[in-house]
N, C-alpha and C. Protein backbone atom coordinates (compact mmCIF):
# COMPACT_ATOMS: atom_id res chain seq x y z
N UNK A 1 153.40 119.64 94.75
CA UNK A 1 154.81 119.58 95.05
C UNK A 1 155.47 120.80 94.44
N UNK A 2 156.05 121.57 95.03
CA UNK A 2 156.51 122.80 94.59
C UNK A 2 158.21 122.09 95.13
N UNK A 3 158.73 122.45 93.40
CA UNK A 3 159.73 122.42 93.02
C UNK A 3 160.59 123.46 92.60
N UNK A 4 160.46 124.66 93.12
CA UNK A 4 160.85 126.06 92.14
C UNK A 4 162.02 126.07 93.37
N UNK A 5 163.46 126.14 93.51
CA UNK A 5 163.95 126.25 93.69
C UNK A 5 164.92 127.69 94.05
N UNK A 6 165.34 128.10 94.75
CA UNK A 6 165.57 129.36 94.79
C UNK A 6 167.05 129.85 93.93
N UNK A 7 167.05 130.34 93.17
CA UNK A 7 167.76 130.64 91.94
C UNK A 7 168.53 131.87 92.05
N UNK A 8 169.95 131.55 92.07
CA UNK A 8 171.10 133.10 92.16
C UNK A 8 171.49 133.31 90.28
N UNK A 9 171.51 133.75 89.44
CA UNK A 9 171.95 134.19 88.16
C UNK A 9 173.19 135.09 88.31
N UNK A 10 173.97 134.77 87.71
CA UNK A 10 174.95 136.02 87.57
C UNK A 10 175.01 136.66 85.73
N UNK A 11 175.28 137.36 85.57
CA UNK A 11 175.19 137.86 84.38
C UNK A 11 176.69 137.55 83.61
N UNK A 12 177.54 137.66 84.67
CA UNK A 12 179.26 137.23 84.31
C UNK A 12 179.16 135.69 84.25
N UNK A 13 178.31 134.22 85.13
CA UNK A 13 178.31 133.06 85.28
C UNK A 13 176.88 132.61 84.80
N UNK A 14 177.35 131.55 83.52
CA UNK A 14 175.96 131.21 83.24
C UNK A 14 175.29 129.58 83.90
N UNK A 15 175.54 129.66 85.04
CA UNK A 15 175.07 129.03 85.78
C UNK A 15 174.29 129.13 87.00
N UNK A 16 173.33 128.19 87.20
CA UNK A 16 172.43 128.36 87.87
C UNK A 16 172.86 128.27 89.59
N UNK A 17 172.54 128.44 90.65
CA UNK A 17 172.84 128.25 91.84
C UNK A 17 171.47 127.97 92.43
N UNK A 18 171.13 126.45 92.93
CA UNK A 18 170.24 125.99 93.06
C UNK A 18 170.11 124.93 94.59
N UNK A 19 169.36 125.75 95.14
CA UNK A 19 169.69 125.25 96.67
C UNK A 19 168.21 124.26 97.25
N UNK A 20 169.02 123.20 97.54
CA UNK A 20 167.63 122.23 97.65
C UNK A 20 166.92 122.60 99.00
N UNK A 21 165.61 122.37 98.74
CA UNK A 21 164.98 122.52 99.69
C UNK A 21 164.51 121.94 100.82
N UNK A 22 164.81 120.73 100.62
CA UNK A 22 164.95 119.69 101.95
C UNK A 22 166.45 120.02 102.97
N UNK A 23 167.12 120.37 102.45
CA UNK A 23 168.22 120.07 102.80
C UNK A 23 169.56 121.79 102.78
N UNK A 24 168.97 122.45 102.65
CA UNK A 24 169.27 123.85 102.09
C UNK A 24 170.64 124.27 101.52
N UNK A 25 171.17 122.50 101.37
CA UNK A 25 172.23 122.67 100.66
C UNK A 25 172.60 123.31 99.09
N UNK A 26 173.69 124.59 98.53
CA UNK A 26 173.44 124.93 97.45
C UNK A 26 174.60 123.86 96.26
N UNK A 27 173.97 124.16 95.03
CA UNK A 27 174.88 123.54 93.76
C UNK A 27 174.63 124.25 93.05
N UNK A 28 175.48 124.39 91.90
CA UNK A 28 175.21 124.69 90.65
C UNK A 28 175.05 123.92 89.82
N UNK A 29 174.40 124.46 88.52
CA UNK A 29 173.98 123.93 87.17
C UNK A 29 174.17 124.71 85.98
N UNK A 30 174.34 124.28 84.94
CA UNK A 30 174.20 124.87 84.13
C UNK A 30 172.91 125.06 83.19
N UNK A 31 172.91 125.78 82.31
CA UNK A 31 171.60 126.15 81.54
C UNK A 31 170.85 124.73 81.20
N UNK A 32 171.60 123.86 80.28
CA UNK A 32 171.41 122.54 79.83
C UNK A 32 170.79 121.94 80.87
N UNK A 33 171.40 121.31 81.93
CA UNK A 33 171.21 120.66 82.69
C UNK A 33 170.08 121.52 83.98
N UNK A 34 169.75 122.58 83.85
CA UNK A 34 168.46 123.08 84.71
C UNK A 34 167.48 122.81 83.99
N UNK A 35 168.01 123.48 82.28
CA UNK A 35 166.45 123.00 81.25
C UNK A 35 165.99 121.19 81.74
N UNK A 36 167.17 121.13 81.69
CA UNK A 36 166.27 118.95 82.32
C UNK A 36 165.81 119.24 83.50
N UNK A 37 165.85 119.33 84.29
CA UNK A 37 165.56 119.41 85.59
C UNK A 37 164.07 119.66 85.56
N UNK A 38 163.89 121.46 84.89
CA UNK A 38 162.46 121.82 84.74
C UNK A 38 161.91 120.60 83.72
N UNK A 39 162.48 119.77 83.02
CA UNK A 39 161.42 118.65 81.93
C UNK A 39 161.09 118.11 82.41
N UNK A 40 161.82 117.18 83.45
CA UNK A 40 161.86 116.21 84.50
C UNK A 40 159.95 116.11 85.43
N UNK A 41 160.71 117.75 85.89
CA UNK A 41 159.35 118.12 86.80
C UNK A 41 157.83 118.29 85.93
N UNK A 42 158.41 119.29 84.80
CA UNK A 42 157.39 119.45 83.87
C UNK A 42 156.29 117.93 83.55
N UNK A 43 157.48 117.28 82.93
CA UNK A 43 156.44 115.91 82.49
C UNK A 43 156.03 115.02 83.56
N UNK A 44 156.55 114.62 85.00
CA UNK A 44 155.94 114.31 85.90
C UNK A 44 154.93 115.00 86.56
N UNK A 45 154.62 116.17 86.29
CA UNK A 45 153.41 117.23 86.43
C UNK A 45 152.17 116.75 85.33
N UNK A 46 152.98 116.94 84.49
CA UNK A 46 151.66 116.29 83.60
C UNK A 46 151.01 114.94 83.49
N UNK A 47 152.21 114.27 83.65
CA UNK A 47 151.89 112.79 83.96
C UNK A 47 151.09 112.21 85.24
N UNK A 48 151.50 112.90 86.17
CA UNK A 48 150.42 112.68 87.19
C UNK A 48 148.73 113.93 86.97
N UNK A 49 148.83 114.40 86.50
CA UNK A 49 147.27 115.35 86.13
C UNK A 49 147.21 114.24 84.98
N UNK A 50 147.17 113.80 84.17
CA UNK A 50 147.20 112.97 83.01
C UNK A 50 146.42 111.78 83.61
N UNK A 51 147.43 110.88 84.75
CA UNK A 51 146.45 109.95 85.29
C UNK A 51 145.21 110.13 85.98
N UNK A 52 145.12 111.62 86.96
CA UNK A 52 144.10 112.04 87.42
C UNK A 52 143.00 111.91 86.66
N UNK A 53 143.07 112.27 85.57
CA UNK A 53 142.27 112.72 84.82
C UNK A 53 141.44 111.83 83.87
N UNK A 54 142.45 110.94 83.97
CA UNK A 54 141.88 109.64 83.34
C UNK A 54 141.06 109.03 84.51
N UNK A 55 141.50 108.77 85.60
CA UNK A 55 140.74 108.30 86.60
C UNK A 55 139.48 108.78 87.08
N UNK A 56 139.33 110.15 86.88
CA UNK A 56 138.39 110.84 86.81
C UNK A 56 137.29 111.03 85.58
N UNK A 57 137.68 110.46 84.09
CA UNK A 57 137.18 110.47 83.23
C UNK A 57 136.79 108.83 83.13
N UNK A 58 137.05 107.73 84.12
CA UNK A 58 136.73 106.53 84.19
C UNK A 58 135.66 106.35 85.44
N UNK A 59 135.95 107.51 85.96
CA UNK A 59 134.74 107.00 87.25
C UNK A 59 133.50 107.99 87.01
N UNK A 60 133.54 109.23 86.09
CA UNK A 60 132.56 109.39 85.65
C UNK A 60 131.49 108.74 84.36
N UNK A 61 132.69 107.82 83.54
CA UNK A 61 132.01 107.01 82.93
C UNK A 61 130.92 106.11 83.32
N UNK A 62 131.60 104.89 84.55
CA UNK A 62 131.18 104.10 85.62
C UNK A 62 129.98 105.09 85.90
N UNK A 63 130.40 106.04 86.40
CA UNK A 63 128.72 106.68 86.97
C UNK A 63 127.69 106.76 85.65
N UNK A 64 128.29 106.89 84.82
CA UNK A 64 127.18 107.38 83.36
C UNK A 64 126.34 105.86 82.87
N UNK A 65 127.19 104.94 83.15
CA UNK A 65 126.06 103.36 82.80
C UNK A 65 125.69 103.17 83.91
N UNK A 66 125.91 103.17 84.95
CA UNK A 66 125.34 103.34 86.14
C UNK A 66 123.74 103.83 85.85
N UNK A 67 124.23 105.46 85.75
CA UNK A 67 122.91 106.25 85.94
C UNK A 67 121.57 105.55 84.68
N UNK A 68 122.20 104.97 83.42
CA UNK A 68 121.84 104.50 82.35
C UNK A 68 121.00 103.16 82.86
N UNK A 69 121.33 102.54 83.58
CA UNK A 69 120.55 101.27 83.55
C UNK A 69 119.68 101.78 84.18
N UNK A 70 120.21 102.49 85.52
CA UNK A 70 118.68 102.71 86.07
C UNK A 70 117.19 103.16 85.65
N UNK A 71 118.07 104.22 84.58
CA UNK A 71 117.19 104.72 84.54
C UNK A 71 116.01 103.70 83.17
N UNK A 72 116.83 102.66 82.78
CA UNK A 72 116.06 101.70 81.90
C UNK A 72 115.64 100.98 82.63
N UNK A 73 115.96 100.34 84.03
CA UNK A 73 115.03 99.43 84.76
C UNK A 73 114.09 100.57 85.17
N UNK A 74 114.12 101.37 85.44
CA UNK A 74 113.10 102.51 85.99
C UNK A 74 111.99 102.11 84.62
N UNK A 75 112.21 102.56 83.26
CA UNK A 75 111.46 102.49 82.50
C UNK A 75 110.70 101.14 82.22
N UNK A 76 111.39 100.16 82.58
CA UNK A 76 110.74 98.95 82.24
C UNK A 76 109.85 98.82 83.37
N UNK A 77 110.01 99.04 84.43
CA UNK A 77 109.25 98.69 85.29
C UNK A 77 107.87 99.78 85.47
N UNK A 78 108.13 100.71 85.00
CA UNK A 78 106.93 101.35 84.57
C UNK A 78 106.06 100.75 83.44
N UNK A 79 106.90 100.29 82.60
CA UNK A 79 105.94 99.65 81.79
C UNK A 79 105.13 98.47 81.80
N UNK A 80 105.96 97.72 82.39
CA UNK A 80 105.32 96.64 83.33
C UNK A 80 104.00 97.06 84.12
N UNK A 81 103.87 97.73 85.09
CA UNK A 81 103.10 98.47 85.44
C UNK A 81 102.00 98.94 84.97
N UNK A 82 102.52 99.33 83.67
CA UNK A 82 101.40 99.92 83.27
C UNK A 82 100.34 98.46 82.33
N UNK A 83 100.92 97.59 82.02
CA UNK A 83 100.71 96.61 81.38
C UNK A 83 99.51 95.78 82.20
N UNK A 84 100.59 95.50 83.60
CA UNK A 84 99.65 94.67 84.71
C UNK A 84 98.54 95.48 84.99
N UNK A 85 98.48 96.58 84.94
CA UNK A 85 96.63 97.88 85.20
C UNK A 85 96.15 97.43 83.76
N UNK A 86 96.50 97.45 82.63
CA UNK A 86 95.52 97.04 81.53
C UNK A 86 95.31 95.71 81.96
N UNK A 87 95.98 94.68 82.09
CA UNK A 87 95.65 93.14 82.01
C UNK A 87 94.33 93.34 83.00
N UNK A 88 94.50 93.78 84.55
CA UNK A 88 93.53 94.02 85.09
C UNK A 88 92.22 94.34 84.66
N UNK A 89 91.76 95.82 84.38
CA UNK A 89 91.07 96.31 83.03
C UNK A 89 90.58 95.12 82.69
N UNK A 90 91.26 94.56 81.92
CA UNK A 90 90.81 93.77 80.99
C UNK A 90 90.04 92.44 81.63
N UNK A 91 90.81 91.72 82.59
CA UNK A 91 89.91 90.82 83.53
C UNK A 91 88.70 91.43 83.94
N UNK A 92 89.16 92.88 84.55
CA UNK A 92 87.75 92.93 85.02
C UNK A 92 86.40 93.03 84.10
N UNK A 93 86.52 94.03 82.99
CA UNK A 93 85.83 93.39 81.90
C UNK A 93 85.32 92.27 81.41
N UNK A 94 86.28 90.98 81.51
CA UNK A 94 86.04 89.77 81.12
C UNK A 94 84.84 89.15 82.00
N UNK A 95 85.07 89.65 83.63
CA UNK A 95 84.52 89.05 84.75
C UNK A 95 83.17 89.80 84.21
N UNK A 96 82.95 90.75 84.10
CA UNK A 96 81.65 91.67 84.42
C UNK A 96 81.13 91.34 83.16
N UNK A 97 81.53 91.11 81.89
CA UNK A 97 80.62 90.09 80.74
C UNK A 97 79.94 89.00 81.39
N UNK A 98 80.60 88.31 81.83
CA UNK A 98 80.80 86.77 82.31
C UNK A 98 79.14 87.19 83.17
N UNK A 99 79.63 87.65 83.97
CA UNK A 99 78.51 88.12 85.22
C UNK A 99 77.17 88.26 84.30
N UNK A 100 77.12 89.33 83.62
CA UNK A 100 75.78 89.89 82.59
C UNK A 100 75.48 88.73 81.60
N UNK A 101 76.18 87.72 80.97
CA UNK A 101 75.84 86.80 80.25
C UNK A 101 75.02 85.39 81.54
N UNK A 102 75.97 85.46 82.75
CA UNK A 102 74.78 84.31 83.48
C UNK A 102 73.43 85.36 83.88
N UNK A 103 73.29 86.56 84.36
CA UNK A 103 72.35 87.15 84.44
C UNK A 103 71.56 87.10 83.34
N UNK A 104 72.00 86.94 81.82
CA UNK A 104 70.90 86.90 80.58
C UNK A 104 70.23 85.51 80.64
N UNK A 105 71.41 85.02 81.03
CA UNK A 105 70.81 83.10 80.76
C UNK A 105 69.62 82.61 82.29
N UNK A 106 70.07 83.49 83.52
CA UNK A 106 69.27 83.39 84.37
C UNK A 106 68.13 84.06 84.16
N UNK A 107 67.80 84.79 83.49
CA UNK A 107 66.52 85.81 83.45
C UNK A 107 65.89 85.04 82.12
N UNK A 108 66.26 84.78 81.07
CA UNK A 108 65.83 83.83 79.88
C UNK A 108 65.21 82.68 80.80
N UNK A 109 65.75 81.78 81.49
CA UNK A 109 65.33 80.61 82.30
C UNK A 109 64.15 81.20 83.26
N UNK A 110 63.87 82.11 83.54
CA UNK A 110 62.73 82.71 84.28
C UNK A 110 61.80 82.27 83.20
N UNK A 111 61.92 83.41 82.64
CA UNK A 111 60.68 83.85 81.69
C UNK A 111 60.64 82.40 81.03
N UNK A 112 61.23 81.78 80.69
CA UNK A 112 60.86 79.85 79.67
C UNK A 112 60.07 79.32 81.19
N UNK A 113 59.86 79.53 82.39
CA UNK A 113 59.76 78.38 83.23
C UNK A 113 58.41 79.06 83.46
C-alpha cells in the first residue's frame, strides 16, 4: 500500500499540502499532525510484516516437528527392521541346530540297531 502522498512545502507556510489519492482531492496539515499520519502508516506497516512474520515463523515451525517425527518413525522403523532380520537369523539357526541334533540322534539310532 503506498501511502506517500504528493507533498507541496512552502518555505514561507509550514504546512503540508497533501492530496489524497483516491480521490485527488487536496488539504493541508501541519508538521504535527503529518508526523501522525506517517506513525499511523509507519506502525501499521510494521504491524502487518510483524504478523507476517509470525505466521511465517509458525508454519515453519509446524514444518520443523513435522519433518522431526518423520524422520523418528523413519528411524524406528528401520530399527525394527533391522531387529525382525536378526530374530530371523536367529530362528534360522535355531531350526538348522534342531535339524543336525535329529540327524545326530538319527545316525546314533543307526549305528545302536
Amino acid at each position: 500500500m503506498n501511502l506517500s502522498p504528493e507533498i507541496n512545502k512552502s518555505k514561507t507556510h509550514p504546512m503540508h499540502e497533501i492530496i489524497r489519492p483516491h480521490c485527488s482531492k487536496a488539504f493541508k496539515i501541519d508538521e504535527a499532525g503529518y508526523a501522525d499520519i506517517l506513525k499511523q502508516v509507519r506502525d501499521g506497516e510494521f504491524e502487518q510484516a510483524l504478523h507476517e512474520r509470525l505466521e511465517l515463523a509458525e508454519r515453519e515451525k509446524r514444518d520443523a516437528i513435522a519433518l522431526a517425527k518423520a524422520e523418528v518413525t523413519n528411524a524406528l522403523q528401520k530399527a525394527a527392521a533391522a531387529k525382525d532380520t536378526e530374530i530371523q537369523a536367529l530362528k534360522a539357526q535355531l531350526d538348522a541346530g534342531e535339524v543336525e541334533r535329529k540327524l545326530a540322534v538319527a545316525g546314533a539310532r543307526v549305528r545302536l540297531a
